[in-house]
N, C-alpha and C. Protein backbone atom coordinates (compact mmCIF):
# COMPACT_ATOMS: atom_id res chain seq x y z
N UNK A 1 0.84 -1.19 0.00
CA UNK A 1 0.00 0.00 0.00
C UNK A 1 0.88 1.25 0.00
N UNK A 2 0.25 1.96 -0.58
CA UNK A 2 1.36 3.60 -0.86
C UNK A 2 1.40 4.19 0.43
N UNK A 3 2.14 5.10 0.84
CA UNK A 3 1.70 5.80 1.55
C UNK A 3 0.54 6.85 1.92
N UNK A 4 0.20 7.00 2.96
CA UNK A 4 -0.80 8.66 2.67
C UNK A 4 -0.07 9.72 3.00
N UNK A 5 1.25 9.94 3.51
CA UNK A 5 1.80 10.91 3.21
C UNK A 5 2.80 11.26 1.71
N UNK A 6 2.69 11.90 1.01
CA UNK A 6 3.41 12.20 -0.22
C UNK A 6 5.03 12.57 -0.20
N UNK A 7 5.83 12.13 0.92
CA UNK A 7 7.11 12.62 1.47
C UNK A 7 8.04 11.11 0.97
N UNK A 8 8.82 11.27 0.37
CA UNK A 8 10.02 10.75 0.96
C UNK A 8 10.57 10.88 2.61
N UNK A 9 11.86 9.59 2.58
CA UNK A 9 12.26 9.85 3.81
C UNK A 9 13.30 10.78 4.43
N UNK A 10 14.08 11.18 2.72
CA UNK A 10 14.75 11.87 2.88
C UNK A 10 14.20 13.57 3.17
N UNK A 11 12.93 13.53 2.48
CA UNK A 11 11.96 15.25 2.43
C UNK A 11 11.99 15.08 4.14
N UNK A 12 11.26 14.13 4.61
CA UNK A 12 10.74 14.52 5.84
C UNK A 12 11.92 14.25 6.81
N UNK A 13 12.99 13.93 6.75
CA UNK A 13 14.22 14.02 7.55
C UNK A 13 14.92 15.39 7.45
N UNK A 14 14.60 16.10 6.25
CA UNK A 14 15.49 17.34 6.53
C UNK A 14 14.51 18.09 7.03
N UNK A 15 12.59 18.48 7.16
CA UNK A 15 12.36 18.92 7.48
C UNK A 15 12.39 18.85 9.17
N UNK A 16 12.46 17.34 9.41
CA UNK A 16 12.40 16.97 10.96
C UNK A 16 13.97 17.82 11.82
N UNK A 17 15.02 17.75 10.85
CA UNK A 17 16.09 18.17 11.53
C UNK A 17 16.13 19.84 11.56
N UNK A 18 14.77 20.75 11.28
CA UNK A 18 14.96 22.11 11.62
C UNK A 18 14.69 22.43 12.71
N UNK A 19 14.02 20.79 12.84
CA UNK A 19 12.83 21.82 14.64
C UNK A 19 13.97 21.84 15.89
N UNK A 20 13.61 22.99 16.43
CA UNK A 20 14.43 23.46 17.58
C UNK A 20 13.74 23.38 18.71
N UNK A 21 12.23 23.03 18.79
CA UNK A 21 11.78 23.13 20.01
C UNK A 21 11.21 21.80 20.82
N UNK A 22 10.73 21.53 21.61
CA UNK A 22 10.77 20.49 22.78
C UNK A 22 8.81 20.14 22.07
N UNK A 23 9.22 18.93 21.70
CA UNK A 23 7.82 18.15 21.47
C UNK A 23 7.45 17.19 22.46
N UNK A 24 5.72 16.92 22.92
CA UNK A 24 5.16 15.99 23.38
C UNK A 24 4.74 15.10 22.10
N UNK A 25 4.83 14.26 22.42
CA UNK A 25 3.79 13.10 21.30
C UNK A 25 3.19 12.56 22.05
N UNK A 26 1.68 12.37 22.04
CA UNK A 26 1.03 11.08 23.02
C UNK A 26 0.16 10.48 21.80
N UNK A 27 0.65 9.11 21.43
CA UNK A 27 0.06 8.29 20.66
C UNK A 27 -0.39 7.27 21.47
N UNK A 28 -0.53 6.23 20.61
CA UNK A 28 -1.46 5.21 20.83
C UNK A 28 0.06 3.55 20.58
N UNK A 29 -0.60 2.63 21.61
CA UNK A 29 0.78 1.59 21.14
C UNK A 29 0.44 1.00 20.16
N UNK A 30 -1.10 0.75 19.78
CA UNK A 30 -1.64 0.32 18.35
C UNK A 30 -2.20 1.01 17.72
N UNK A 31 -1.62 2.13 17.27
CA UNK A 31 -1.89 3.24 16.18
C UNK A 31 -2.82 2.55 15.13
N UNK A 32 -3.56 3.60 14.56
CA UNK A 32 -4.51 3.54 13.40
C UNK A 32 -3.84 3.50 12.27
N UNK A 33 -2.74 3.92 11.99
CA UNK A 33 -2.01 3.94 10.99
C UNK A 33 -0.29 3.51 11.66
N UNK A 34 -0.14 2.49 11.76
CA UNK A 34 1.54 1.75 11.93
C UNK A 34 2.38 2.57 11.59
N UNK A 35 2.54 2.94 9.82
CA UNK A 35 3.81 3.56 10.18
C UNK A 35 3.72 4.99 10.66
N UNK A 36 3.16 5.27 11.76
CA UNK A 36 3.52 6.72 12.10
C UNK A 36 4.57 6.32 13.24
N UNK A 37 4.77 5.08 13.99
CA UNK A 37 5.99 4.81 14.67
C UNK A 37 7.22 4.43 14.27
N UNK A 38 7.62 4.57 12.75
CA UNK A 38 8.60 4.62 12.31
C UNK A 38 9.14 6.27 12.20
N UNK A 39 8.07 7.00 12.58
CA UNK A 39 8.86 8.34 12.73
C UNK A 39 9.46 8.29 13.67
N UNK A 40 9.22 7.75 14.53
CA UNK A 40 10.04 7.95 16.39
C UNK A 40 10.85 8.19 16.38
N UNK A 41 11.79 7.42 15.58
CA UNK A 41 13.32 7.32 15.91
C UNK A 41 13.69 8.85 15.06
N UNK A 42 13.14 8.85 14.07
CA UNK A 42 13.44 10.11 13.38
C UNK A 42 13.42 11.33 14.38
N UNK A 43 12.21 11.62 14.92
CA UNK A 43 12.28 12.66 16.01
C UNK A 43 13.30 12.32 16.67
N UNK A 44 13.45 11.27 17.71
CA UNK A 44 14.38 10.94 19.04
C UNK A 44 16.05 11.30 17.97
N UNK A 45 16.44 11.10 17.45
CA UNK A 45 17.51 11.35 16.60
C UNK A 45 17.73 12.90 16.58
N UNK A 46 16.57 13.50 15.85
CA UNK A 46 17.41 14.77 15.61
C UNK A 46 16.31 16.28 16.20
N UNK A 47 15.46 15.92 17.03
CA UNK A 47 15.18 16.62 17.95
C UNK A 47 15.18 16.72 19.10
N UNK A 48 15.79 17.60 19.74
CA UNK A 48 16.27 17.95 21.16
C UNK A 48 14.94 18.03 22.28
N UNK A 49 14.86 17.79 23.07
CA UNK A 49 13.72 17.26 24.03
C UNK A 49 12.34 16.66 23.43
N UNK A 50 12.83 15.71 22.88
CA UNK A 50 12.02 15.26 21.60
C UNK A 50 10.97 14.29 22.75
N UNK A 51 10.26 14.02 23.42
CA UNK A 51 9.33 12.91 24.38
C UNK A 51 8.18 12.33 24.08
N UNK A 52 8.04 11.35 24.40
CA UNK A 52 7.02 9.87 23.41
C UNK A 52 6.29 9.02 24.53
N UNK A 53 4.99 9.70 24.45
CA UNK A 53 4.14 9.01 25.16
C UNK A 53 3.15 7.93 24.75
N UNK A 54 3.58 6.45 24.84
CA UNK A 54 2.14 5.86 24.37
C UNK A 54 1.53 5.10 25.20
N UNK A 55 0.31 5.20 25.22
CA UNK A 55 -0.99 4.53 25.68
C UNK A 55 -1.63 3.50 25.46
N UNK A 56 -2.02 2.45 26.07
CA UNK A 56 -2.72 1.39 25.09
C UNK A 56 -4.24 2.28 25.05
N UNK A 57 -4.66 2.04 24.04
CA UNK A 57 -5.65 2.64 23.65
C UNK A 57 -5.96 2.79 22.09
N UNK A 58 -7.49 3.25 21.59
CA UNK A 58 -7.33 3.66 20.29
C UNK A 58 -7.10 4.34 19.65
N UNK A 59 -7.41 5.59 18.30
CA UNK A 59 -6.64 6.57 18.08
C UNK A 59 -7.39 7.97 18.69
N UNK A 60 -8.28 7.78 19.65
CA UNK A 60 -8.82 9.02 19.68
C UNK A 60 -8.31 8.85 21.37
N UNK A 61 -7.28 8.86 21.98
CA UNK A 61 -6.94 8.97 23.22
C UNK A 61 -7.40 10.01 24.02
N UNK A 62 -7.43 10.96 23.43
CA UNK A 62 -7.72 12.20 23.65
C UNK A 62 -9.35 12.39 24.32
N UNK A 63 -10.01 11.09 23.98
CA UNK A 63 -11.22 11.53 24.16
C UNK A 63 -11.81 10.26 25.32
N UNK A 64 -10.69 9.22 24.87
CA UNK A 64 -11.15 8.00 25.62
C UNK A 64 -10.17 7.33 27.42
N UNK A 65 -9.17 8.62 26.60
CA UNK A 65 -7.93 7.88 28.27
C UNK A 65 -8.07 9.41 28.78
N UNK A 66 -8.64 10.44 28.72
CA UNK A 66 -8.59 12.07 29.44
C UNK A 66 -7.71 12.11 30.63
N UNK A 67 -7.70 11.27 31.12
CA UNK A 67 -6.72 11.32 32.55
C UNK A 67 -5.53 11.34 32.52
N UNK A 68 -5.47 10.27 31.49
CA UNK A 68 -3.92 9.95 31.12
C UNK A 68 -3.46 11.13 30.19
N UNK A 69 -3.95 11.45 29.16
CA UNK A 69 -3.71 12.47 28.60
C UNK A 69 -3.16 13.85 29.06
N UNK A 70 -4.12 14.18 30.29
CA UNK A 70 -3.59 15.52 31.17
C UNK A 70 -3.14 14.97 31.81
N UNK A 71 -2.75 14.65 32.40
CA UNK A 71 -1.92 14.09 33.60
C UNK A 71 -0.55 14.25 32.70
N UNK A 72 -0.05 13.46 31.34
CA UNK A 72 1.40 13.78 30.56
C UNK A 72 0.93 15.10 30.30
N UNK A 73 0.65 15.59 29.57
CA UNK A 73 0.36 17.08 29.31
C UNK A 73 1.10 18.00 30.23
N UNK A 74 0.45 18.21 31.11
CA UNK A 74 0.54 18.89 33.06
C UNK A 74 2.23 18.46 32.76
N UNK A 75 2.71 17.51 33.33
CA UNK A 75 4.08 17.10 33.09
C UNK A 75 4.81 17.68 32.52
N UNK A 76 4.45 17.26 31.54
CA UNK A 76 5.30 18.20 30.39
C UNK A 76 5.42 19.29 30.45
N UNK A 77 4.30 20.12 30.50
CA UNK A 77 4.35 21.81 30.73
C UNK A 77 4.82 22.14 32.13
N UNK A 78 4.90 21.58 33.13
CA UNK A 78 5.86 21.56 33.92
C UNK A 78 7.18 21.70 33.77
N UNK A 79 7.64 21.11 33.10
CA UNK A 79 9.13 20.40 32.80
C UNK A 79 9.75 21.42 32.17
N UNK A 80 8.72 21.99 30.89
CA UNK A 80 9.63 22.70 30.00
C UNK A 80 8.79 24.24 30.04
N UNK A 81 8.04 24.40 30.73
CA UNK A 81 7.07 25.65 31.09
C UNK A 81 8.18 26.52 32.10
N UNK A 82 9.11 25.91 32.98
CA UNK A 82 10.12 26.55 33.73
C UNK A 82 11.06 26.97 33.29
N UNK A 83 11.52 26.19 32.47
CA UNK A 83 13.07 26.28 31.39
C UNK A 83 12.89 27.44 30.45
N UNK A 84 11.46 28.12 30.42
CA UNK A 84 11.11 29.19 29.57
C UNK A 84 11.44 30.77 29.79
N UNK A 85 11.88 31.37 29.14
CA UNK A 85 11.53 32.45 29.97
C UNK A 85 10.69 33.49 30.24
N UNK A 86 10.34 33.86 31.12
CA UNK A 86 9.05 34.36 31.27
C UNK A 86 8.30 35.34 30.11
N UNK A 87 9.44 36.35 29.62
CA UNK A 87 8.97 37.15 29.08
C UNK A 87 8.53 36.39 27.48
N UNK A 88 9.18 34.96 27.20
CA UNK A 88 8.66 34.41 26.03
C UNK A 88 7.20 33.67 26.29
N UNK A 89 6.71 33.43 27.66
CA UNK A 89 5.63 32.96 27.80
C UNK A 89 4.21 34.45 27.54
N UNK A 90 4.52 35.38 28.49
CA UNK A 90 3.52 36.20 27.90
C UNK A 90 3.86 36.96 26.57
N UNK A 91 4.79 37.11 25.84
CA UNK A 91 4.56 37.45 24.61
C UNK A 91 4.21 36.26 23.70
N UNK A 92 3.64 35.24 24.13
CA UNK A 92 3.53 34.15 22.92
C UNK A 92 1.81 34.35 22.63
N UNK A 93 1.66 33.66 21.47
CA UNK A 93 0.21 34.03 21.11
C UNK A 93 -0.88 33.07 21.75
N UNK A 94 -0.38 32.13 22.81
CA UNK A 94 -0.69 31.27 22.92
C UNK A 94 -1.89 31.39 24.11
C-alpha cells in the first residue's frame, strides 16, 4: 500500500532536523495507521527534548484515556514551562 503521506524519507528528515523546540507526542501503542511509529526514531535522533508518550488505547486517546492524557500534558508543561523564559511565555500568542 502507498503511503498517505506524499514525502520521501529523505523530504521529511530534513524537514524533521529544523525543529528546535521540545515536542510531546502522546500516541497510541496500536496506532490507526503503523507507520507513524517509524517516525520515532526520526524525532528521538534529531530533535532535542524530543518525548514519546504511548498509551494502550485507540486513536482518539484524547477523548477516551482524558486522565492519562492531562496528567502527561501537566508534566510536560511543567518540565519545560520553567526552562522558559518568562517574558517568552507572555509574549507568545498562545
Amino acid at each position: 500500500m502507498a503511503s498517505l503521506i506524499p514525502f520521501s524519507v529523505d523530504m521529511v528528515e530534513s524537514v524533521v532536523r529544523t525543529i528546535k523546540v521540545s515536542i510531546l507526542l502522546i500516541g497510541a501503542n496500536d496506532p490507526q495507521y503503523p507507520r507513524a511509529h517509524q517516525a520515532l526514531d526520526l524525532f528521538k535522533q534529531h530533535v532535542p527534548n524530543f518525548e514519546v508518550t504511548l498509551i494502550d488505547g485507540p486513536h482518539h486517546l484524547h477523548m477516551t484515556h482524558v486522565d492519562k492524557v492531562v496528567e502527561r500534558i501537566e508534566q510536560y508543561f511543567d518540565k519545560y514551562l520553567k526552562q522558559t523564559p518568562t517574558r517568552m511565555i507572555i509574549n507568545s500568542k498562545l
